[in-house]
N, C-alpha and C. Protein backbone atom coordinates (compact mmCIF):
# COMPACT_ATOMS: atom_id res chain seq x y z
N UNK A 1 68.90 -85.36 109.09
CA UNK A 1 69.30 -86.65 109.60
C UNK A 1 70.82 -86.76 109.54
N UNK A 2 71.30 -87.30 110.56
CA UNK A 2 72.71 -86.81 110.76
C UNK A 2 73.41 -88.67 110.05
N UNK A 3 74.63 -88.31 109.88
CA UNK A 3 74.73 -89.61 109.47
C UNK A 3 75.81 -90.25 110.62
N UNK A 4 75.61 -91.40 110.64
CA UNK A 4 76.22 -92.20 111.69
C UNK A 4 78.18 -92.19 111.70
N UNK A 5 78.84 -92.56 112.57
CA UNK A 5 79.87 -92.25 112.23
C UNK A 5 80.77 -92.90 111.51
N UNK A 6 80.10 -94.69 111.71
CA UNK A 6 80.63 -95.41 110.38
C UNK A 6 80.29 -95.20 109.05
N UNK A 7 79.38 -94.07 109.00
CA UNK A 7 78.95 -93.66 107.31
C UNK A 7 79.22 -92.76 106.82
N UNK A 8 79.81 -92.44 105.49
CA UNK A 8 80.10 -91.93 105.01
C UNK A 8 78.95 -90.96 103.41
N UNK A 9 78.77 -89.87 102.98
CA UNK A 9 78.00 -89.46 102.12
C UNK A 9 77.73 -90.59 100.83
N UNK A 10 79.17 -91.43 100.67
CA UNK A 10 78.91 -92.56 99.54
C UNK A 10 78.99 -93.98 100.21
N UNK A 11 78.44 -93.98 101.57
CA UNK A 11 78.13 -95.52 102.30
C UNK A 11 79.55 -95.61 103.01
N UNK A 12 80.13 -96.49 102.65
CA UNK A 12 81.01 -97.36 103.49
C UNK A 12 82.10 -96.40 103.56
N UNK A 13 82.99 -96.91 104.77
CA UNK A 13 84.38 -95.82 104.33
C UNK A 13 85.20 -96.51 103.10
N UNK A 14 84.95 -97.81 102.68
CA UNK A 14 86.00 -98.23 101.50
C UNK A 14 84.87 -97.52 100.55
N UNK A 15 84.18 -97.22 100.24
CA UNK A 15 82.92 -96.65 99.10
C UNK A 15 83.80 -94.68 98.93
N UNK A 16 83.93 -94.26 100.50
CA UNK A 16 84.46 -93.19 100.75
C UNK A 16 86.07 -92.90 99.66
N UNK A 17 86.89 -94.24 100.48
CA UNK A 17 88.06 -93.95 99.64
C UNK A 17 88.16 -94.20 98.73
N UNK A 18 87.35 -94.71 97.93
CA UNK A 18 87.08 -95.00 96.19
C UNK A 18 86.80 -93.78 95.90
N UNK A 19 85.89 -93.09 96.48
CA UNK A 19 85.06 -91.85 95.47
C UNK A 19 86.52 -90.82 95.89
N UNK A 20 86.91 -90.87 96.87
CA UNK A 20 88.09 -89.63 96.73
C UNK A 20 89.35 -90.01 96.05
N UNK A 21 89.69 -90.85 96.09
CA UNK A 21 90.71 -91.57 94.77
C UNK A 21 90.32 -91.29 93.57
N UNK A 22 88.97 -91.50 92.96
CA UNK A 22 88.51 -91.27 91.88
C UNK A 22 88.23 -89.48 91.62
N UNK A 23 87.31 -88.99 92.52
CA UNK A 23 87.14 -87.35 92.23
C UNK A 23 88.12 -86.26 92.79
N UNK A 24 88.95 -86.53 93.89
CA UNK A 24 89.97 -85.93 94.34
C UNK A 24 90.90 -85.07 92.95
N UNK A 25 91.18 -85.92 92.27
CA UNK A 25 92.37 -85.28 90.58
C UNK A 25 91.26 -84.22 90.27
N UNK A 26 90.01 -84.53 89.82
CA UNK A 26 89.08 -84.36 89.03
C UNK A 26 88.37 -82.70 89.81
N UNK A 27 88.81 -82.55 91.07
CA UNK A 27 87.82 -81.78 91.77
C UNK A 27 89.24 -80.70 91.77
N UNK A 28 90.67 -80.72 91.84
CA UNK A 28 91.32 -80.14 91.76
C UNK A 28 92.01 -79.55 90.25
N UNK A 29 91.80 -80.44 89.20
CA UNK A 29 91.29 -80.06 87.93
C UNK A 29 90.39 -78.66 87.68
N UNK A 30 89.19 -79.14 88.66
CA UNK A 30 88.21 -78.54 88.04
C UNK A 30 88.09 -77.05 88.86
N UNK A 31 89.09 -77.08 89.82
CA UNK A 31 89.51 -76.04 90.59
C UNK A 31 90.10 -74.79 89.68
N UNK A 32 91.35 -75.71 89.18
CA UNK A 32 92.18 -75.11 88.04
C UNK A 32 91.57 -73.92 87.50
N UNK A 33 90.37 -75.15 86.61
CA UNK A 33 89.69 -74.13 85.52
C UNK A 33 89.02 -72.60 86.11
N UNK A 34 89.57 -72.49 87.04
CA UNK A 34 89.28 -70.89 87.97
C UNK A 34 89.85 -70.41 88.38
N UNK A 35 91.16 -70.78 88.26
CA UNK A 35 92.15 -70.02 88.45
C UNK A 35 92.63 -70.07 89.93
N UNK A 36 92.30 -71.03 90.71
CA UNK A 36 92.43 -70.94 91.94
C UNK A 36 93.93 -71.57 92.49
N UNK A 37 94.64 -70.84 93.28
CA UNK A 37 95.93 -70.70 93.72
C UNK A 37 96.37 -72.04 94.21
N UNK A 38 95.06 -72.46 95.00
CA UNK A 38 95.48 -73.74 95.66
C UNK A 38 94.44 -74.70 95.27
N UNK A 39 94.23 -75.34 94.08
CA UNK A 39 93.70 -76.30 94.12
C UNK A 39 92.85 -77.08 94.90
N UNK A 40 94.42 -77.58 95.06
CA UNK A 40 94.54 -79.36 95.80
C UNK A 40 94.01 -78.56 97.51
N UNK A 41 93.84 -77.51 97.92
CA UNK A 41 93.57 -77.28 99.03
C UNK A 41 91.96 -76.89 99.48
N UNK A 42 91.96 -76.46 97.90
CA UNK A 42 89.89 -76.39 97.36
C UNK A 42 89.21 -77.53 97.62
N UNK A 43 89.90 -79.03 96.97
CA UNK A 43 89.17 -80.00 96.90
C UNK A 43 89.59 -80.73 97.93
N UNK A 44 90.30 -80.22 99.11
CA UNK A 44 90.17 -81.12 100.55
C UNK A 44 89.26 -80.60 101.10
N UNK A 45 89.22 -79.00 101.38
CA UNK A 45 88.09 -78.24 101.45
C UNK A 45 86.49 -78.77 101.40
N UNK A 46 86.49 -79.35 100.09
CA UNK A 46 85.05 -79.71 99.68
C UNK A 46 84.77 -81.32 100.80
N UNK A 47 85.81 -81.82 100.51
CA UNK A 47 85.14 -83.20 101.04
C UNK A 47 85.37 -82.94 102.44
N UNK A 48 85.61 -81.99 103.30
CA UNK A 48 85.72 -82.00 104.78
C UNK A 48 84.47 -81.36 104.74
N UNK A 49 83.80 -80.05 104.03
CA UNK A 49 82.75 -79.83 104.19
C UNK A 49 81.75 -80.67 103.80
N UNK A 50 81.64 -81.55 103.15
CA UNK A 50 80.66 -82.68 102.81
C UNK A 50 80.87 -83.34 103.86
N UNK A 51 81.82 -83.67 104.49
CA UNK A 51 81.67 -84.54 105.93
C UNK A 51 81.10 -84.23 106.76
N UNK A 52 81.27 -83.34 107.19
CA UNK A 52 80.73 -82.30 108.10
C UNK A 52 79.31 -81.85 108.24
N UNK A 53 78.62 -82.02 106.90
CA UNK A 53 77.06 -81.78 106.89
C UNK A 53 76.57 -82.36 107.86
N UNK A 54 75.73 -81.89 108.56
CA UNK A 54 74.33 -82.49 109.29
C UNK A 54 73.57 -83.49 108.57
N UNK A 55 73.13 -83.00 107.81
CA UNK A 55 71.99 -83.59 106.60
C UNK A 55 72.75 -84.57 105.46
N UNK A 56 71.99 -85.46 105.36
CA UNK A 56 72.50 -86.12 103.96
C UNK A 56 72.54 -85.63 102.99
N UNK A 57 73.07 -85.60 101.81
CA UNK A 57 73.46 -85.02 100.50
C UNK A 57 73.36 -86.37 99.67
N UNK A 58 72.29 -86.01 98.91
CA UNK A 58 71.73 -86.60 98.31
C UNK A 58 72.40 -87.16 96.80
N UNK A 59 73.32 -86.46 96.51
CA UNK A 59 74.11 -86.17 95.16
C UNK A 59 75.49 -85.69 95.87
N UNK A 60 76.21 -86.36 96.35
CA UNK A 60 77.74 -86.04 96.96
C UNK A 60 78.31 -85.42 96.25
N UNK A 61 78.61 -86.13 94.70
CA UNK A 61 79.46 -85.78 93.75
C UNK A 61 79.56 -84.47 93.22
N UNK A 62 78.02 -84.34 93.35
CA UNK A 62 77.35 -82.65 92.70
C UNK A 62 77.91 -81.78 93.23
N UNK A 63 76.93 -82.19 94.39
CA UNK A 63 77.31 -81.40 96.01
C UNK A 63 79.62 -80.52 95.56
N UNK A 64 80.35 -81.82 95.79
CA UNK A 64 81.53 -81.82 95.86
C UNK A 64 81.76 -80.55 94.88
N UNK A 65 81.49 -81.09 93.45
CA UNK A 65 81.67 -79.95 92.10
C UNK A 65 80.97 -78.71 92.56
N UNK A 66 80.14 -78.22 93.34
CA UNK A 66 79.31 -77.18 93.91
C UNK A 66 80.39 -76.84 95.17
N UNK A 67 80.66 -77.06 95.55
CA UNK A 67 81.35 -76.64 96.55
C UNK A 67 82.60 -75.88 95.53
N UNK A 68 83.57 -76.65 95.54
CA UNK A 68 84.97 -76.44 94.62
C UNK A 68 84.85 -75.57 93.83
N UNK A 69 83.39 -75.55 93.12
CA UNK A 69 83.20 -74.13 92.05
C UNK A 69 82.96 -72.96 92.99
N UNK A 70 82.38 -72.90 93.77
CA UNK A 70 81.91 -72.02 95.00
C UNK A 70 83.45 -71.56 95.87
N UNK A 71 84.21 -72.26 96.31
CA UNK A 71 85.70 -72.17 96.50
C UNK A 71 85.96 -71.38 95.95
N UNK A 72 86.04 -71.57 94.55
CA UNK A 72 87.17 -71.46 93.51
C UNK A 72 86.78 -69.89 93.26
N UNK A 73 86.07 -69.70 93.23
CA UNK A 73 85.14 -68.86 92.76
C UNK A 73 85.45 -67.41 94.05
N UNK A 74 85.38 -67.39 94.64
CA UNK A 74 85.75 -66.85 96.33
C UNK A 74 86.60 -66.53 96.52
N UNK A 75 88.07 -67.25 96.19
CA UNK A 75 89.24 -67.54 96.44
C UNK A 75 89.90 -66.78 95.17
N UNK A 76 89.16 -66.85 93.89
CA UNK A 76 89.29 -66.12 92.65
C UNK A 76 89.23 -64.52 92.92
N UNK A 77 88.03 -63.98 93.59
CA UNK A 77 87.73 -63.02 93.16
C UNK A 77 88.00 -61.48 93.55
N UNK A 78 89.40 -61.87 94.21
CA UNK A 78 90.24 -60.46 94.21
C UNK A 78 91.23 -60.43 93.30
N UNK A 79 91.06 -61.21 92.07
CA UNK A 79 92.06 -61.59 90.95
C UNK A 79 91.09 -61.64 89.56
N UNK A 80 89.83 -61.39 89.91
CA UNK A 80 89.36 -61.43 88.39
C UNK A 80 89.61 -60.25 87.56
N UNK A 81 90.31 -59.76 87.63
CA UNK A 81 90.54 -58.62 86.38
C UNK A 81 91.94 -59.63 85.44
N UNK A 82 92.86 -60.73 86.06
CA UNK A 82 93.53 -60.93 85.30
C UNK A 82 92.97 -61.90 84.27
N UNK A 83 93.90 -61.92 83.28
CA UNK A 83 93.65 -63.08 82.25
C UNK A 83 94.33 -64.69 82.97
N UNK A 84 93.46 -65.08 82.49
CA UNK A 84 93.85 -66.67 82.81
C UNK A 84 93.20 -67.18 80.94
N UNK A 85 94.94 -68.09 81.27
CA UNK A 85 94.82 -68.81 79.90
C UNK A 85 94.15 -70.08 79.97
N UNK A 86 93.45 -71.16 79.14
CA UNK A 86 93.34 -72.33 78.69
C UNK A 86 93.92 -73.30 79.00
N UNK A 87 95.27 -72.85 78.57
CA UNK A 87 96.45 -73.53 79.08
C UNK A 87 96.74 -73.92 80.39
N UNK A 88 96.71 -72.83 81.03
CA UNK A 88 97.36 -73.07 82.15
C UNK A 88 96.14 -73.61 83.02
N UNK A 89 95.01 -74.06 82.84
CA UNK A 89 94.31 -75.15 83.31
C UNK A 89 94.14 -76.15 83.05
N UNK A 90 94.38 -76.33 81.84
CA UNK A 90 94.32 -77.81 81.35
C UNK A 90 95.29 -79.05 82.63
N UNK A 91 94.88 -80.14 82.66
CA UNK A 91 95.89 -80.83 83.37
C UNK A 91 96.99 -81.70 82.33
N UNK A 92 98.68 -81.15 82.88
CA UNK A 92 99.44 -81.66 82.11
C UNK A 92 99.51 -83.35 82.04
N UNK A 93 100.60 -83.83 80.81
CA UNK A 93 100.38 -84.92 80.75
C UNK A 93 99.28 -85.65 80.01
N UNK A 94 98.17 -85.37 79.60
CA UNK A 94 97.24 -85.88 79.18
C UNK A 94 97.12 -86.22 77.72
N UNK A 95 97.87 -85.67 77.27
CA UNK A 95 98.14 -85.59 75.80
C UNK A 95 99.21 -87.05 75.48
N UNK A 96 98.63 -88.05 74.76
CA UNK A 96 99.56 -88.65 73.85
C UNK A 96 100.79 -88.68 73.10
N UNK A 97 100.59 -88.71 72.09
CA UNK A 97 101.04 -88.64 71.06
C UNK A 97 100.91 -87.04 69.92
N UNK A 98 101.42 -87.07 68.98
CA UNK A 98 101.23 -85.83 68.47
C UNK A 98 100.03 -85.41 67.83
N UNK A 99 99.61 -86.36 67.37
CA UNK A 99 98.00 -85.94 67.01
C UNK A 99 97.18 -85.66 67.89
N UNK A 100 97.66 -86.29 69.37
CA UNK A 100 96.54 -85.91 70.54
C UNK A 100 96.60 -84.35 70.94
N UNK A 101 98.48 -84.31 70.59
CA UNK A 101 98.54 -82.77 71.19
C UNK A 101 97.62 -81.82 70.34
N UNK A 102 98.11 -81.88 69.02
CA UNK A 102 97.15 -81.17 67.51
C UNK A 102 95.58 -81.27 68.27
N UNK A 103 94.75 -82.09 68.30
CA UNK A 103 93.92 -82.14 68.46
C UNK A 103 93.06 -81.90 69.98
N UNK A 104 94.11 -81.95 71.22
CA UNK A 104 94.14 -81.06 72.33
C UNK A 104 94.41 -79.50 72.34
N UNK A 105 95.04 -78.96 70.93
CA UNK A 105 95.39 -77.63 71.26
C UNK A 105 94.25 -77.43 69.92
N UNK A 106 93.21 -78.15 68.94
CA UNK A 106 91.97 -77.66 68.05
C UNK A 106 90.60 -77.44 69.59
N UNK A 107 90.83 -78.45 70.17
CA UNK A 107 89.34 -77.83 71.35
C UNK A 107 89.94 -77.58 72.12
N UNK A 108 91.06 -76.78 72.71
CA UNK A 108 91.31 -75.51 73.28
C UNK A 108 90.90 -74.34 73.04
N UNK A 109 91.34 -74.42 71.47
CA UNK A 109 91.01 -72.92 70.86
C UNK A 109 89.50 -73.26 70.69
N UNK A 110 88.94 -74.22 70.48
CA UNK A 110 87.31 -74.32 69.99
C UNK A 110 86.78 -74.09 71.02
N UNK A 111 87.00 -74.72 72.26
CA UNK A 111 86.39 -74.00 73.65
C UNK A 111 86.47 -72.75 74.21
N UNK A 112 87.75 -72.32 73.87
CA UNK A 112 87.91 -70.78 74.12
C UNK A 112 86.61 -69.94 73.75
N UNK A 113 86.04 -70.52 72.53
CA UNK A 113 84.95 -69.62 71.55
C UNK A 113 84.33 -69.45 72.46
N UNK A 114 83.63 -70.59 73.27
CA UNK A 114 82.42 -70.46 73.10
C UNK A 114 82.29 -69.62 74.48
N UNK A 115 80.87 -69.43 75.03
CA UNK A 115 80.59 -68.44 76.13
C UNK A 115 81.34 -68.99 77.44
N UNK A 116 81.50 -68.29 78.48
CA UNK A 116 81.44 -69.18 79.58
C UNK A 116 80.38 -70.06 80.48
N UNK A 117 79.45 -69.29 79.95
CA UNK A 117 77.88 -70.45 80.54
C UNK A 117 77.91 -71.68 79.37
N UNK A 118 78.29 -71.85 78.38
CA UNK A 118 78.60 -72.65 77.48
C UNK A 118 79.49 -73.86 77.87
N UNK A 119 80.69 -73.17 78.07
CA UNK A 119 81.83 -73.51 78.09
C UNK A 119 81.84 -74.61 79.45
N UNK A 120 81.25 -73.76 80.84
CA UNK A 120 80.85 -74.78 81.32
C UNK A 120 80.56 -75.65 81.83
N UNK A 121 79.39 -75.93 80.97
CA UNK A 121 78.00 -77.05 80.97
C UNK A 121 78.61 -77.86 80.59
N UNK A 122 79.49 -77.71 79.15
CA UNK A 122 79.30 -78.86 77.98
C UNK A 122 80.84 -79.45 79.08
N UNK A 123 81.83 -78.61 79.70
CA UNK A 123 83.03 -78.95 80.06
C UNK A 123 82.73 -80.28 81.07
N UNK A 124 81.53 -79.63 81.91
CA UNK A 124 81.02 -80.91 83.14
C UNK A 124 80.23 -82.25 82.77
N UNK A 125 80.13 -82.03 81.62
CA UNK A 125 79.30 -82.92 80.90
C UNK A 125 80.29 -84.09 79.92
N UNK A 126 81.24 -83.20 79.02
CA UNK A 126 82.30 -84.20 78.43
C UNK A 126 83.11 -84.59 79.06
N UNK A 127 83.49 -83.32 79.82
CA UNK A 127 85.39 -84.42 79.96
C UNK A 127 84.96 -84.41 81.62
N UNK A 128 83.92 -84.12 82.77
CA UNK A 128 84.05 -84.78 83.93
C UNK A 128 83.14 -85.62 83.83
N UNK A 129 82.58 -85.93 82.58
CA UNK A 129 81.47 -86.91 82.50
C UNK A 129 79.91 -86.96 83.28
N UNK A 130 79.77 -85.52 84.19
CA UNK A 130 78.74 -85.56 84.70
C UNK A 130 77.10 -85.90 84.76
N UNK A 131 76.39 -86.35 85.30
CA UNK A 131 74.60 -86.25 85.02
C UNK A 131 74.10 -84.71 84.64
N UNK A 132 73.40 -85.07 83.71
CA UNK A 132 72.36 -83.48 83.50
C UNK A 132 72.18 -83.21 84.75
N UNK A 133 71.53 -84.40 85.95
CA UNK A 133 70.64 -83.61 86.93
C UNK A 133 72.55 -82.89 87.58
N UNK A 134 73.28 -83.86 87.79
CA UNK A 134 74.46 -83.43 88.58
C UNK A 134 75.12 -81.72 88.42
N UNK A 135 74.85 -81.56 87.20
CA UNK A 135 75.11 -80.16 86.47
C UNK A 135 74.46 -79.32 87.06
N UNK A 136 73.14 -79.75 87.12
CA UNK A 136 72.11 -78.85 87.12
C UNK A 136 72.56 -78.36 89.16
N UNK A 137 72.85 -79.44 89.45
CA UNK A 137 72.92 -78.95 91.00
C UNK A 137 73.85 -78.27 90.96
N UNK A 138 74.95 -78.41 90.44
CA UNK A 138 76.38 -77.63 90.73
C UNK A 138 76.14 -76.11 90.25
N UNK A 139 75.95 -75.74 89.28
CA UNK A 139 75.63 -74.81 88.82
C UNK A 139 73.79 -74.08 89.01
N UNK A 140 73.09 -74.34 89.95
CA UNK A 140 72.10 -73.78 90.74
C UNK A 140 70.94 -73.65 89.59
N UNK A 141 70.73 -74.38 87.88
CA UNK A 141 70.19 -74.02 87.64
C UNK A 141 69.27 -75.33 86.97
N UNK A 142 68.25 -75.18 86.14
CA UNK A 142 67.42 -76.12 85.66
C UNK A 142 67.39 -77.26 85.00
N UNK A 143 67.02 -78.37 84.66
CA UNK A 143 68.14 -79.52 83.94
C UNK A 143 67.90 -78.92 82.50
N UNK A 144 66.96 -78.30 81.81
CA UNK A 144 66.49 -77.71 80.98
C UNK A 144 67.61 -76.70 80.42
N UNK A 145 68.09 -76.18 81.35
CA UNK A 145 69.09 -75.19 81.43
C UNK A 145 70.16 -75.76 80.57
N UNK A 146 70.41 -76.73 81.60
CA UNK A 146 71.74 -77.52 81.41
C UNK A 146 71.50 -78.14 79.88
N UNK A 147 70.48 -78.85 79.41
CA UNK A 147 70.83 -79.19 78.55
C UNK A 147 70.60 -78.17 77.16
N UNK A 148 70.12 -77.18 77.17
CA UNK A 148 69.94 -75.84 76.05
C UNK A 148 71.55 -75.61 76.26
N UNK A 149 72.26 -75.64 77.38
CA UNK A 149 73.34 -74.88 77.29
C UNK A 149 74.41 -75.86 76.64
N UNK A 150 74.21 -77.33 76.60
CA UNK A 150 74.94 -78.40 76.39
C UNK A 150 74.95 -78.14 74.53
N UNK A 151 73.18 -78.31 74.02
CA UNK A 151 73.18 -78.45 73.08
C UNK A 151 73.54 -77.36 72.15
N UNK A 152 73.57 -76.05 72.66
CA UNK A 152 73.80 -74.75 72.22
C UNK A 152 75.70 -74.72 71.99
N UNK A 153 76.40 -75.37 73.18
CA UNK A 153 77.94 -75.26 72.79
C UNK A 153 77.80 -76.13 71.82
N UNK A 154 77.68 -77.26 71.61
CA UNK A 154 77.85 -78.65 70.89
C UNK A 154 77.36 -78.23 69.15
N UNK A 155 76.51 -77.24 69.02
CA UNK A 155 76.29 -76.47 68.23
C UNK A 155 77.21 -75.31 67.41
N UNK A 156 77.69 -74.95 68.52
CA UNK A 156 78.41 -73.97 68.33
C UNK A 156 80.01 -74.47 67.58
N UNK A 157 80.22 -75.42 68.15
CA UNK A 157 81.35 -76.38 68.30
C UNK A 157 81.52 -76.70 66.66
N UNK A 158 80.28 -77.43 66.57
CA UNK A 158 79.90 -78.06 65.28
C UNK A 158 79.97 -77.24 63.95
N UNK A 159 79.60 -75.94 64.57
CA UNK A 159 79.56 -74.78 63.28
C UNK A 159 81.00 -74.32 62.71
N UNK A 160 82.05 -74.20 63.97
CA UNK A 160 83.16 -74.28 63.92
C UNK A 160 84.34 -75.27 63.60
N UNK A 161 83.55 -76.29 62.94
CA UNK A 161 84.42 -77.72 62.78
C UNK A 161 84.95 -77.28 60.95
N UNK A 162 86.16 -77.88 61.15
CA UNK A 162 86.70 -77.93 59.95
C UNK A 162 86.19 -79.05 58.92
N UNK A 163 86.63 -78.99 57.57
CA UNK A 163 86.14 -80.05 56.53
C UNK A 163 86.73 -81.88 57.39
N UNK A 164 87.86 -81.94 57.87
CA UNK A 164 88.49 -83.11 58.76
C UNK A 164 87.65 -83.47 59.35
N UNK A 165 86.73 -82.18 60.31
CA UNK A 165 85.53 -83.04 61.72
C UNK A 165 87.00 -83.38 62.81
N UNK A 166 88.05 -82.78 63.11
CA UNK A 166 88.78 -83.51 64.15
C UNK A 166 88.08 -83.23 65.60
N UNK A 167 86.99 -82.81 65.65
CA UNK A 167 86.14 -82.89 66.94
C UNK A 167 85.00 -83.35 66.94
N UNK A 168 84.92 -84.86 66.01
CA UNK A 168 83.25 -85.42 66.04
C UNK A 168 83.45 -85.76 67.51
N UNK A 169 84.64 -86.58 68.09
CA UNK A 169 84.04 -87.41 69.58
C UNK A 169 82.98 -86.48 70.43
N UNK A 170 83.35 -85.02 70.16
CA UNK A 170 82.57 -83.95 71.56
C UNK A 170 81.76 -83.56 70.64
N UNK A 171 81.40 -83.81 69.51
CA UNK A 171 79.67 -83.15 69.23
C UNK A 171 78.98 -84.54 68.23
């Protein structure tokens, strides 16, 4: 079912420019975390191909994070032999004060640990705030999945916490 031309995957076109104001940072962020050259050119990418569908998309947002990882991923992979740091994905600026930095550079290194199927689940889940089911679409696999893999980092996380706990908020 094709969608009409006043409609957009999230309804209205003001519904439209909300959700890309809001996931636009977030989809080029999440680009980052792959090392991808051009971002901001991944996550225009995604929402022209979400426009463009024939069919409704039932889960835009998913859809969007499925795409951008799929991008990123493509666009990555005459470069995966290098190292890519932590760092250099994180998005600057985000850090506070000095305890935020301390405690931005303790789950750096604590995320580093864990696997990359780990790493992430729990990443789309805390800090893009995603749905289990939303996960589960982006990453092609079971909500079951998603959440063994959620509770397994959060675990992992936990085992690795110091006597302080400066990472109760994420487990």
């Amino acid at each position: 079912m094709s969608q009409s031309p006043m409609e957009t995957p999230f309804g209205t076109q003001e519904a439209f420019h909300a959700a890309f104001a809001e996931l636009y940072p977030r989809l080029v962020s999440y680009s980052r975390r792959y090392g991808a050259t051009f971002p901001e050119d991944i996550a225009q990418e995604a929402f022209v191909i979400l426009m463009q569908r024939e069919e409704r998309v039932e889960h835009p947002t998913a859809f969007l994070y499925g795409t951008v990882r799929t991008l990123s991923l493509t666009e990555r992979r005459p470069m995966k032999n290098q190292n890519l740091s932590l760092e250099s994905v994180t998005e600057p600026g985000l850090a506070g004060g000095a305890d935020d930095q301390v405690l931005n550079q303790e789950v750096r290194e604590r995320m580093r640990a864990l696997s990359p199927t780990f790493r992430e689940a729990l990443w789309l889940f805390v800090v893009e705030g995603l749905s289990i089911r939303e996960i589960a679409d982006i990453l092609g696999i079971p909500e079951a999945t998603v959440k063994t893999r959620i509770h397994r980092a959060k675990a992992q996380l936990k085992d690795q916490l110091n006597p302080s706990g400066g990472l109760h908020a994420l487990v």
